[in-house]
PDB file of N, CA and C in Angstrom:
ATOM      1  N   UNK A   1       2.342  10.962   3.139  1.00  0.00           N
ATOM      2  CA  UNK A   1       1.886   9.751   2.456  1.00  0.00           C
ATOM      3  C   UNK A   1       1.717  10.048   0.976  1.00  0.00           C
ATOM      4  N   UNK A   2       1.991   8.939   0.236  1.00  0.00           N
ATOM      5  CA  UNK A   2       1.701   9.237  -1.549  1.00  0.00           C
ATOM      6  C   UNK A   2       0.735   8.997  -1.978  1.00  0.00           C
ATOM      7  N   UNK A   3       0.093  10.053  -2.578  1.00  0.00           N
ATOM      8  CA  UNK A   3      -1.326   9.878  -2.913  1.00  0.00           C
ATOM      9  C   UNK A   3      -1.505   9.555  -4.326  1.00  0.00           C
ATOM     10  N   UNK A   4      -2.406   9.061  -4.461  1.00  0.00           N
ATOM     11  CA  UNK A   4      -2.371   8.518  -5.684  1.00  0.00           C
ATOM     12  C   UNK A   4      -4.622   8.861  -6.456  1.00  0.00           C
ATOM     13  N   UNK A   5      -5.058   9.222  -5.304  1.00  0.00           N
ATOM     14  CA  UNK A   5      -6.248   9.093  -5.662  1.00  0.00           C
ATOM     15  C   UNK A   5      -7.083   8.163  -5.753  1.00  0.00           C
ATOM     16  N   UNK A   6      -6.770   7.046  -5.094  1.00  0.00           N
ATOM     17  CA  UNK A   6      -7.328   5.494  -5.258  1.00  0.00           C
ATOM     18  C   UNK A   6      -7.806   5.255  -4.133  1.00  0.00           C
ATOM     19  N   UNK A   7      -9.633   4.503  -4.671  1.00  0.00           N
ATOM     20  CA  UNK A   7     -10.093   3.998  -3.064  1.00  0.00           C
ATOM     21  C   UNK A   7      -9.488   2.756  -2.585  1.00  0.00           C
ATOM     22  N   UNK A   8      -9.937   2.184  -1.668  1.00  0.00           N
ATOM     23  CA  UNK A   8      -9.370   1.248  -0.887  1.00  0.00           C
ATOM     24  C   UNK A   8     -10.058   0.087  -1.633  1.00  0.00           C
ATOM     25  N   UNK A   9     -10.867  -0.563  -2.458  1.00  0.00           N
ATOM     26  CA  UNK A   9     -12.004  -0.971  -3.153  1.00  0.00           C
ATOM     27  C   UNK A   9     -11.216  -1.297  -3.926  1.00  0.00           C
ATOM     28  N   UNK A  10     -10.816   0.045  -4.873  1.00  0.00           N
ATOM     29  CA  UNK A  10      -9.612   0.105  -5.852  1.00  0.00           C
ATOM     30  C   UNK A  10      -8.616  -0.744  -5.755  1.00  0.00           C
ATOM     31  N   UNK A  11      -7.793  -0.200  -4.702  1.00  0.00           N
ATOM     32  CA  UNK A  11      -6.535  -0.573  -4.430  1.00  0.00           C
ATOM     33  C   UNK A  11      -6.760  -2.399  -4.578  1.00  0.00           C
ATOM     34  N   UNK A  12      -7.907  -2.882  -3.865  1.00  0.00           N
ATOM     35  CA  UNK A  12      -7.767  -4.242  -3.241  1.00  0.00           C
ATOM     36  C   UNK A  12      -7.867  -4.757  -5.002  1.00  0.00           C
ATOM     37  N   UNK A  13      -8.804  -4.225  -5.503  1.00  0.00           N
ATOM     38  CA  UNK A  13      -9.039  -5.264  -6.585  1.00  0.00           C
ATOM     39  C   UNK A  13      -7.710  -5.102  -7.832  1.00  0.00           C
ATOM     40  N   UNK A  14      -7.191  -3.740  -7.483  1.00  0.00           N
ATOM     41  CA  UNK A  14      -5.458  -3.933  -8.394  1.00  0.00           C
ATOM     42  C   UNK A  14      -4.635  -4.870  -8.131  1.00  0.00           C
ATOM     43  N   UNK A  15      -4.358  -4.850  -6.700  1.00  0.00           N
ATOM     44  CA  UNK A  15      -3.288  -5.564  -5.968  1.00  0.00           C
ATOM     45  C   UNK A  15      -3.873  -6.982  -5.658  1.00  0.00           C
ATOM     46  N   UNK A  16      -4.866  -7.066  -5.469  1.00  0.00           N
ATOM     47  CA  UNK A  16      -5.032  -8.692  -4.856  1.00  0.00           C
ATOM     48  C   UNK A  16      -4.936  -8.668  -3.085  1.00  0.00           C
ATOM     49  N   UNK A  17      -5.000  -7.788  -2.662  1.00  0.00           N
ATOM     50  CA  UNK A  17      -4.861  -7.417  -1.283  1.00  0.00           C
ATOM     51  C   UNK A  17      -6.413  -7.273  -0.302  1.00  0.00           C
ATOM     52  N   UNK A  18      -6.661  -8.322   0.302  1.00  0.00           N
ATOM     53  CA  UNK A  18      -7.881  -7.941   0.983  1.00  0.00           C
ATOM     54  C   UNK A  18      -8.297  -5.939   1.366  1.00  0.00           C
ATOM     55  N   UNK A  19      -9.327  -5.888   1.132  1.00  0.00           N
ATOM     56  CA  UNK A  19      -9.744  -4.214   1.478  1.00  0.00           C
ATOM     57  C   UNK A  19      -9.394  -4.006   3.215  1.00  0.00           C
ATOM     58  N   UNK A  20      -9.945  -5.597   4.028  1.00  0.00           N
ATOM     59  CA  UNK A  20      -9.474  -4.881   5.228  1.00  0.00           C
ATOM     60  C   UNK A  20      -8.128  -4.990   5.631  1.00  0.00           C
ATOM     61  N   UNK A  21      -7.429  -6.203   5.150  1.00  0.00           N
ATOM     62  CA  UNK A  21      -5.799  -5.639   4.831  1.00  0.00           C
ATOM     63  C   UNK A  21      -5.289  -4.396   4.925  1.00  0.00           C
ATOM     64  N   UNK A  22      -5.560  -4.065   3.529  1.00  0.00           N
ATOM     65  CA  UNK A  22      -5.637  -2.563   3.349  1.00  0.00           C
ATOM     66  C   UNK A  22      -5.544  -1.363   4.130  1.00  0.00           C
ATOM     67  N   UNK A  23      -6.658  -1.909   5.219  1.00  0.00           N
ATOM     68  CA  UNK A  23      -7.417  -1.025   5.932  1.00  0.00           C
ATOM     69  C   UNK A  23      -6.592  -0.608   7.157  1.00  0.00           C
ATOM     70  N   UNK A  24      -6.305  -2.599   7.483  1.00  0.00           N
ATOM     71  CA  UNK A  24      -5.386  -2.383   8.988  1.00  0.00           C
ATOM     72  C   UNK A  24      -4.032  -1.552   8.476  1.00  0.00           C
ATOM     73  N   UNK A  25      -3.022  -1.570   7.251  1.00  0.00           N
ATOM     74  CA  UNK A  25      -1.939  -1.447   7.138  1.00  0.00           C
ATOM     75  C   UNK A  25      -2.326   0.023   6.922  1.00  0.00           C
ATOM     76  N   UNK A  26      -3.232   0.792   6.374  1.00  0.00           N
ATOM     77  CA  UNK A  26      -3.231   2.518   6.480  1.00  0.00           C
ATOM     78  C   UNK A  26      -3.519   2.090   7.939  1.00  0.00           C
ATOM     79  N   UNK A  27      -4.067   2.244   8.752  1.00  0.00           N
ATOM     80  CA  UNK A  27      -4.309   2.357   9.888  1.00  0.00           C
ATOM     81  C   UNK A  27      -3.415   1.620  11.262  1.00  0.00           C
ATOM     82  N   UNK A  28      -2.267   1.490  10.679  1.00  0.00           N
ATOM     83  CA  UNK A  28      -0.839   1.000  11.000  1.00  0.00           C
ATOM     84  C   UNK A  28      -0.971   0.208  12.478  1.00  0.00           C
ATOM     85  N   UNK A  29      -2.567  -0.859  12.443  1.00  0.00           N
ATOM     86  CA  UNK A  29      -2.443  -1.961  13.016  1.00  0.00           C
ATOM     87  C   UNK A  29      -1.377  -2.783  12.603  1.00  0.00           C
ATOM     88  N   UNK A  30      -1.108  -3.143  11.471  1.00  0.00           N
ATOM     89  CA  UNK A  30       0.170  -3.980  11.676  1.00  0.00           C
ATOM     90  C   UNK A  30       1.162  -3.988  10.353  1.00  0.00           C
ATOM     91  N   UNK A  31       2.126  -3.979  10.015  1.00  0.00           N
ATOM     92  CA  UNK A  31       3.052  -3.991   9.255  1.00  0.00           C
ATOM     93  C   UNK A  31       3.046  -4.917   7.930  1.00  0.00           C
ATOM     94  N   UNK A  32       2.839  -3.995   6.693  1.00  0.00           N
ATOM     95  CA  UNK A  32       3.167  -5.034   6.077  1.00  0.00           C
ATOM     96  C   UNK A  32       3.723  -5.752   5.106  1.00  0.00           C
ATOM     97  N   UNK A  33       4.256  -7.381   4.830  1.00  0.00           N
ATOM     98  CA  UNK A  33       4.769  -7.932   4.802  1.00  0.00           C
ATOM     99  C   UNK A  33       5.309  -7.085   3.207  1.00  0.00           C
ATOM    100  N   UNK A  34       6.428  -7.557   3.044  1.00  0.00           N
ATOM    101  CA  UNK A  34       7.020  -7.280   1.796  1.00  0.00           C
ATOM    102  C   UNK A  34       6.605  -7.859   0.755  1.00  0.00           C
ATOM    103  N   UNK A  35       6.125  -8.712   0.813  1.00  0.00           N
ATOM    104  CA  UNK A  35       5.000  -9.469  -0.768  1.00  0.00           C
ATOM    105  C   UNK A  35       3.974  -8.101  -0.916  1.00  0.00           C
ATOM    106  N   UNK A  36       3.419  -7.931   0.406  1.00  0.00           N
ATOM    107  CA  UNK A  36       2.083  -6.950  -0.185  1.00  0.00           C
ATOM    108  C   UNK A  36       2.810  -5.407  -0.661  1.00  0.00           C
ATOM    109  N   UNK A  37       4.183  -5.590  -0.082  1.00  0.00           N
ATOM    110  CA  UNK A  37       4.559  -3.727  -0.434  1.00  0.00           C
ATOM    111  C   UNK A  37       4.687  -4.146  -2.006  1.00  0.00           C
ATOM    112  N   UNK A  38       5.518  -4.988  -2.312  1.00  0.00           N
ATOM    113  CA  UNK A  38       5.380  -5.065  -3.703  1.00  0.00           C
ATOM    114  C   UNK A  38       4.101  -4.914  -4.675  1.00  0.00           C
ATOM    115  N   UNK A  39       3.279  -5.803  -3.838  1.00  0.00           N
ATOM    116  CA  UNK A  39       1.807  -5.796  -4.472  1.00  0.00           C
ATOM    117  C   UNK A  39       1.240  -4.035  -4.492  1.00  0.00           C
ATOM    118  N   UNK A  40       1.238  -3.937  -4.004  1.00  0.00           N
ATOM    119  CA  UNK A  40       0.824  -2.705  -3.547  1.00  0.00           C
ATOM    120  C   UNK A  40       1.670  -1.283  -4.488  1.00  0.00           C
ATOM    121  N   UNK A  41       2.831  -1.562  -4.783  1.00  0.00           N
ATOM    122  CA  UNK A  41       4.109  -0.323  -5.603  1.00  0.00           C
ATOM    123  C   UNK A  41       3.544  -0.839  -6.804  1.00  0.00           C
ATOM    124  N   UNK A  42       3.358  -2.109  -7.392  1.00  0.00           N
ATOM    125  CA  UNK A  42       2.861  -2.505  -8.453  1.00  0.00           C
ATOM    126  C   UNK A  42       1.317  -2.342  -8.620  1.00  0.00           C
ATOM    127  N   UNK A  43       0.035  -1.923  -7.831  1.00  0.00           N
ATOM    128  CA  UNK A  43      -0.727  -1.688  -7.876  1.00  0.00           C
ATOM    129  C   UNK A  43      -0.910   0.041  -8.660  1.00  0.00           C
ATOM    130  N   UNK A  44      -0.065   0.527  -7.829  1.00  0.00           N
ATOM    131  CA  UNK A  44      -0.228   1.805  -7.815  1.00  0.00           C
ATOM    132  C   UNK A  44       0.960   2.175  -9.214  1.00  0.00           C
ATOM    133  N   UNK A  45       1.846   1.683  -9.430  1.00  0.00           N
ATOM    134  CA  UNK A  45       3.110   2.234 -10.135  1.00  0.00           C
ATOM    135  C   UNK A  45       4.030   2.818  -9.401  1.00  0.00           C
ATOM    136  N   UNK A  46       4.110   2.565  -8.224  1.00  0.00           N
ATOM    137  CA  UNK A  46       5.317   3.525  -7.701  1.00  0.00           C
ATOM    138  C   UNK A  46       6.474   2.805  -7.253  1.00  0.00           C
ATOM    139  N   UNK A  47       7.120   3.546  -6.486  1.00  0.00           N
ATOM    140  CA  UNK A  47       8.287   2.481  -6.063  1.00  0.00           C
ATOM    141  C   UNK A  47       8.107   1.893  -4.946  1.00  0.00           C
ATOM    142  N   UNK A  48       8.467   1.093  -3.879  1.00  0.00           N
ATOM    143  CA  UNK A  48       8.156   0.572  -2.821  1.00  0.00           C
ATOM    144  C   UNK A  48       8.215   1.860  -2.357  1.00  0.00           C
ATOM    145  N   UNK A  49       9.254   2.179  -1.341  1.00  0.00           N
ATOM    146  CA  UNK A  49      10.217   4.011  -1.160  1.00  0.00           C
ATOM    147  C   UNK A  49       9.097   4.567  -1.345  1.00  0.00           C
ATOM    148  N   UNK A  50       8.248   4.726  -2.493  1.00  0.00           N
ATOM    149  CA  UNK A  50       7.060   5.837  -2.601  1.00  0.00           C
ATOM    150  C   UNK A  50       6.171   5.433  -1.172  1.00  0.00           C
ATOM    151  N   UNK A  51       5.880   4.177  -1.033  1.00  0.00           N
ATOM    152  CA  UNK A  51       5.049   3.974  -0.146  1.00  0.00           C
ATOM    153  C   UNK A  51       4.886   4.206   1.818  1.00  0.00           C
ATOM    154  N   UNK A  52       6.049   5.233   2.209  1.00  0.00           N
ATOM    155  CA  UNK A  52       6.371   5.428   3.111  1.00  0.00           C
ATOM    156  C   UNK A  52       7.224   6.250   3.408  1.00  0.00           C
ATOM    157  N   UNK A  53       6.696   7.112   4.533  1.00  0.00           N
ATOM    158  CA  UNK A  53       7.472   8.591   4.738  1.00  0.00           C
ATOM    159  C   UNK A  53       8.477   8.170   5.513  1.00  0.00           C
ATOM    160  N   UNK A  54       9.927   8.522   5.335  1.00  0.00           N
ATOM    161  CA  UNK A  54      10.835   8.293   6.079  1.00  0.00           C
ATOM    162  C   UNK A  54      12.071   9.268   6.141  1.00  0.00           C
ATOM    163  N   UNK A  55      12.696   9.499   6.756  1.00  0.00           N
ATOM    164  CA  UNK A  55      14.078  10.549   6.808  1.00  0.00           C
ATOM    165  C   UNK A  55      15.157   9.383   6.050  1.00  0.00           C
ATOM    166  N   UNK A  56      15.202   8.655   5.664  1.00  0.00           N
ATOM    167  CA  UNK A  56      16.279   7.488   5.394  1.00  0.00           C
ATOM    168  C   UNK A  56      15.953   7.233   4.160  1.00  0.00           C
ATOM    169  N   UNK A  57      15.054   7.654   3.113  1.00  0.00           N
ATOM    170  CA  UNK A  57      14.766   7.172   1.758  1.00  0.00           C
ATOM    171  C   UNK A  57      16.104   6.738   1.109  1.00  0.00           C
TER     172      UNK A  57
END
């Protein structure tokens, strides 16, 4: 996972993303939507790709 050093507190009030949002999608209750990956690569600065470990990057 890409760390970035950011609480979840953090994250919500960068992105606009509820904290328990947040919470369920680290805790890979449920998937999520491509508005929030954006929100979320733009929260942080990274690329979407940063946001997930995969053999297929």
């Amino acid at each position: 996972m890409y760390s970035k050093n950011i609480s979840v507190r953090q994250l919500s009030a960068r992105s606009g993303i509820s904290k328990s949002t947040i919470d369920n999608i680290m805790n890979e209750v449920y998937s999520p939507t491509m508005e929030n990956m954006e929100l979320l690569a733009k929260a942080l600065k990274v690329r979407i790709t940063d946001l997930f470990e995969s053999d297929y990057k």
